[in-house]
Protein backbone atom coordinates (compact mmCIF):
# COMPACT_ATOMS: atom_id res chain seq x y z
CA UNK A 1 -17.27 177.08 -30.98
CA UNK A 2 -16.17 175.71 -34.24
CA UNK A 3 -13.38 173.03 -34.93
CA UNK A 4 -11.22 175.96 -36.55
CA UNK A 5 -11.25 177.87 -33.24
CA UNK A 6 -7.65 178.08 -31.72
CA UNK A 7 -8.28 178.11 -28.63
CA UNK A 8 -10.39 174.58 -29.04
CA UNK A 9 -6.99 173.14 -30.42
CA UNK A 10 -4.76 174.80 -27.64
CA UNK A 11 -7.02 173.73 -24.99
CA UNK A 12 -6.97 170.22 -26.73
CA UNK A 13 -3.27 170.04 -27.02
CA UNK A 14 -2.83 171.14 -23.73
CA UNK A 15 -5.15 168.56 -22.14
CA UNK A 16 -3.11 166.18 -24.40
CA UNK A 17 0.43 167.29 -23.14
CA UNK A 18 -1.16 167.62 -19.19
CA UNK A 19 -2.10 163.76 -20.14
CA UNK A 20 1.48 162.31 -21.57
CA UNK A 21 3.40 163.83 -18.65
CA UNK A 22 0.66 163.16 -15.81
CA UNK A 23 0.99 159.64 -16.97
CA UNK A 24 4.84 159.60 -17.76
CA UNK A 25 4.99 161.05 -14.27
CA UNK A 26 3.40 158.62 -12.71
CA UNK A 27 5.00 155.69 -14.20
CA UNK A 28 8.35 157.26 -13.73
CA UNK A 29 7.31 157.23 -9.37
CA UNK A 30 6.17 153.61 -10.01
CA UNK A 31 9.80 152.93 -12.02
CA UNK A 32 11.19 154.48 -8.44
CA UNK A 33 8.89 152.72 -5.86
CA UNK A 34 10.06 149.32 -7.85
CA UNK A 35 13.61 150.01 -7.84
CA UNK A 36 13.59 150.49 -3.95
CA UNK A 37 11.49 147.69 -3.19
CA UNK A 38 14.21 145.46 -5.16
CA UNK A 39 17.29 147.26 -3.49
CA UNK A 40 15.25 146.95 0.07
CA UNK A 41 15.16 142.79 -1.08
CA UNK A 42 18.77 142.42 -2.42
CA UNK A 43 19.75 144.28 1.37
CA UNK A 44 17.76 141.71 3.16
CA UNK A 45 18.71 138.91 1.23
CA UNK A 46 22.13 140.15 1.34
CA UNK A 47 21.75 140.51 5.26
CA UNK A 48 20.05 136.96 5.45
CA UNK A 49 23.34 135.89 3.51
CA UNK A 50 25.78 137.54 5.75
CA UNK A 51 24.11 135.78 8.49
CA UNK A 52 24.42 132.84 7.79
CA UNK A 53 27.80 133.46 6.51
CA UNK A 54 28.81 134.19 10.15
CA UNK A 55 26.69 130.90 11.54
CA UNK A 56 28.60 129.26 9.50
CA UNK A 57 31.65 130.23 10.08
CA UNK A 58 31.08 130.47 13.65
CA UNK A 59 30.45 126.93 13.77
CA UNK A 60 33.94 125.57 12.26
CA UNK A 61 35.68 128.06 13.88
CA UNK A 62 33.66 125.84 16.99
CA UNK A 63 34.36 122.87 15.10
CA UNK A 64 38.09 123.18 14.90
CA UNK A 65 38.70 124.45 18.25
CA UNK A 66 37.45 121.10 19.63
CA UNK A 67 39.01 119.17 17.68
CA UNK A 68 42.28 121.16 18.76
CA UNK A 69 41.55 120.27 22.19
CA UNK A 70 40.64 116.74 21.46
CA UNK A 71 43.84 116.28 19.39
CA UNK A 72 45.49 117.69 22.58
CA UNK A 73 43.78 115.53 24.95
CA UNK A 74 44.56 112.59 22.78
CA UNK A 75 48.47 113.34 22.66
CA UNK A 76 48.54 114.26 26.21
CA UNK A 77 46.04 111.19 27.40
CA UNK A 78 48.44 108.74 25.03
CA UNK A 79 51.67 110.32 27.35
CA UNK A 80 50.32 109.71 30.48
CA UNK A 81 49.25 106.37 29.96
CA UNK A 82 52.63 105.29 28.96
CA UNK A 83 53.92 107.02 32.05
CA UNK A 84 51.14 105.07 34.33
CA UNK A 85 51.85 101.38 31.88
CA UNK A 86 55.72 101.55 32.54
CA UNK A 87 57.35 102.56 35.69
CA UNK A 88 59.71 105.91 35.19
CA UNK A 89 62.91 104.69 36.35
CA UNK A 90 62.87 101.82 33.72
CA UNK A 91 62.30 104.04 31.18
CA UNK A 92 65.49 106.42 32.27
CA UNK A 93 67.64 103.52 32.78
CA UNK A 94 66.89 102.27 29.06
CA UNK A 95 66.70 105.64 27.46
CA UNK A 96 70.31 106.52 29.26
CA UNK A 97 71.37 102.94 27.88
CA UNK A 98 70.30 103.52 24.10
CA UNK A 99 72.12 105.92 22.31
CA UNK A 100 70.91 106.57 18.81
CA UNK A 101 73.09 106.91 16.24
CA UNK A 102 74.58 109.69 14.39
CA UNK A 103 73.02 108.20 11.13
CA UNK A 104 69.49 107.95 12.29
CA UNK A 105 69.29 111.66 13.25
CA UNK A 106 70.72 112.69 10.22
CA UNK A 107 68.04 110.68 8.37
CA UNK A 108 65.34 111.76 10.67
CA UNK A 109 66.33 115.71 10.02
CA UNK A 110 66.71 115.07 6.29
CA UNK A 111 63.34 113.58 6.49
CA UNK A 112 62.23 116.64 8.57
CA UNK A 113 63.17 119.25 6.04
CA UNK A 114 62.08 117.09 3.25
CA UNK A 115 65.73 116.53 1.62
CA UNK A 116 67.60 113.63 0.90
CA UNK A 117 70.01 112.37 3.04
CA UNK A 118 74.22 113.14 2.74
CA UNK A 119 76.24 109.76 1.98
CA UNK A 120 78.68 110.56 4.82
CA UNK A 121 76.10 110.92 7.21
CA UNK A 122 74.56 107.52 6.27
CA UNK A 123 77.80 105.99 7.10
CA UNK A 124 77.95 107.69 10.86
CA UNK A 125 77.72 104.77 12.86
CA UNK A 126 78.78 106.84 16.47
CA UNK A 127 76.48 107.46 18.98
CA UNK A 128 74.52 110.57 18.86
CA UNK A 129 73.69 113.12 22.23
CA UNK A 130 70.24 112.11 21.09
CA UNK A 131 68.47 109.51 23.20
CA UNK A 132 65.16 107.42 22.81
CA UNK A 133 62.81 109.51 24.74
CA UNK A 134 63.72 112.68 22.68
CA UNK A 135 62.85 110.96 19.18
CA UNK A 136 59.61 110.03 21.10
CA UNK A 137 59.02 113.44 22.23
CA UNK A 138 59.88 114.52 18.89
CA UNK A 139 57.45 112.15 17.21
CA UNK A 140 54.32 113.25 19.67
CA UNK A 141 55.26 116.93 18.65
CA UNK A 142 55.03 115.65 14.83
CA UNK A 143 52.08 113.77 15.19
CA UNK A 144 49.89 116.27 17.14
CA UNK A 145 51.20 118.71 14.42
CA UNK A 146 50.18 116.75 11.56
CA UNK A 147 46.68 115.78 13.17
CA UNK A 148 46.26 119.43 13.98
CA UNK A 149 47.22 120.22 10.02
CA UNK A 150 44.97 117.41 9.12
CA UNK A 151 42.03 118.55 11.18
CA UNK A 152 42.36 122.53 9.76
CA UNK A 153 42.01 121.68 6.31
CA UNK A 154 39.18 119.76 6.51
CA UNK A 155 37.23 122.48 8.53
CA UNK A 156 38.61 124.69 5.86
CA UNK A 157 37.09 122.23 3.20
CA UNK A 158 34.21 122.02 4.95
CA UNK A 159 33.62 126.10 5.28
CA UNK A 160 34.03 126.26 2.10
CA UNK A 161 31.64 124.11 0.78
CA UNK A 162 29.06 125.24 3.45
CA UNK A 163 30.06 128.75 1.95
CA UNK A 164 29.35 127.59 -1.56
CA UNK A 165 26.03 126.04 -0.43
CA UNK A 166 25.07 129.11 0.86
CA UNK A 167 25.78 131.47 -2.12
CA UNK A 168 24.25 129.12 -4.75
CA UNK A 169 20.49 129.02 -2.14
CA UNK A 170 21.03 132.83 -2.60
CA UNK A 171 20.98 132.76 -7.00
């Protein structure tokens, strides 16, 4: 065989060509086997994310519902200890004694809808149908709603940040 023979080149050339795709082949299923060994990590990791997610948020959901019922338990302890402290009939016989005026309640609704008070109703010095224990009934009502207010936003703070904590351990 001499190096002008063609079938020495063609059998060359092909062993060459059999080489470059054998090769591009086989780097093209290790391309493959890398790409779905990274898209098998990002699912865990994502999993291992959504877990904790949920733990998370499990936990101030846990969070807020006892600090519901201990706002609750508060209010309602704080009621019957002034019903135990002063005896009931005292407290009818005052509360039917007290009337509150007309200006206070206008005042106190103002206040309640966050508006400013008329000038004729600041001058309403006759007695209201509103009596003492329904501004303190009205006040408890107010207070447990504020402390309840209070107490979601700072679980929702707190999610949050746990939230944040967990997406910047998953970069």
């Amino acid at each position: 065989m001499s190096l002008l023979d063609p079938r020495l080149w063609g059998g060359a050339i092909l062993a060459l060509a059999l080489a470059f795709g054998l090769g591009y082949g086989m780097g093209d299923l290790h391309r493959m086997r890398e790409e779905r060994t990274d898209a098998l990590k990002r699912q865990v990791a994502a999993a291992k994310t959504e877990t904790r997610q949920a733990e998370v948020t499990a936990q101030v959901a846990d969070q807020a519902t006892r600090a519901q019922t201990q706002i609750q338990t508060v209010f309602r302890d704080r009621i019957l200890y002034r019903d135990r402290e002063v005896p009931h009939e005292v407290v009818v016989r005052d509360d039917a004694a007290c009337r509150i005026p007309g200006r206070f309640v206008g005042m106190w609704n103002s206040a309640n809808r966050a508006e400013l008070p008329t000038t004729a109703g600041l001058l309403d010095e006759a007695p209201s149908g509103v009596v003492l224990s329904d501004v303190e009934a009205q006040h408890e009502r107010e207070a447990e709603a504020f402390h309840a207010n209070a107490q979601q936003l700072k679980d929702l703070q707190d999610w949050v940040v746990r939230q944040a904590g967990i997406a910047k351990a998953q970069e």
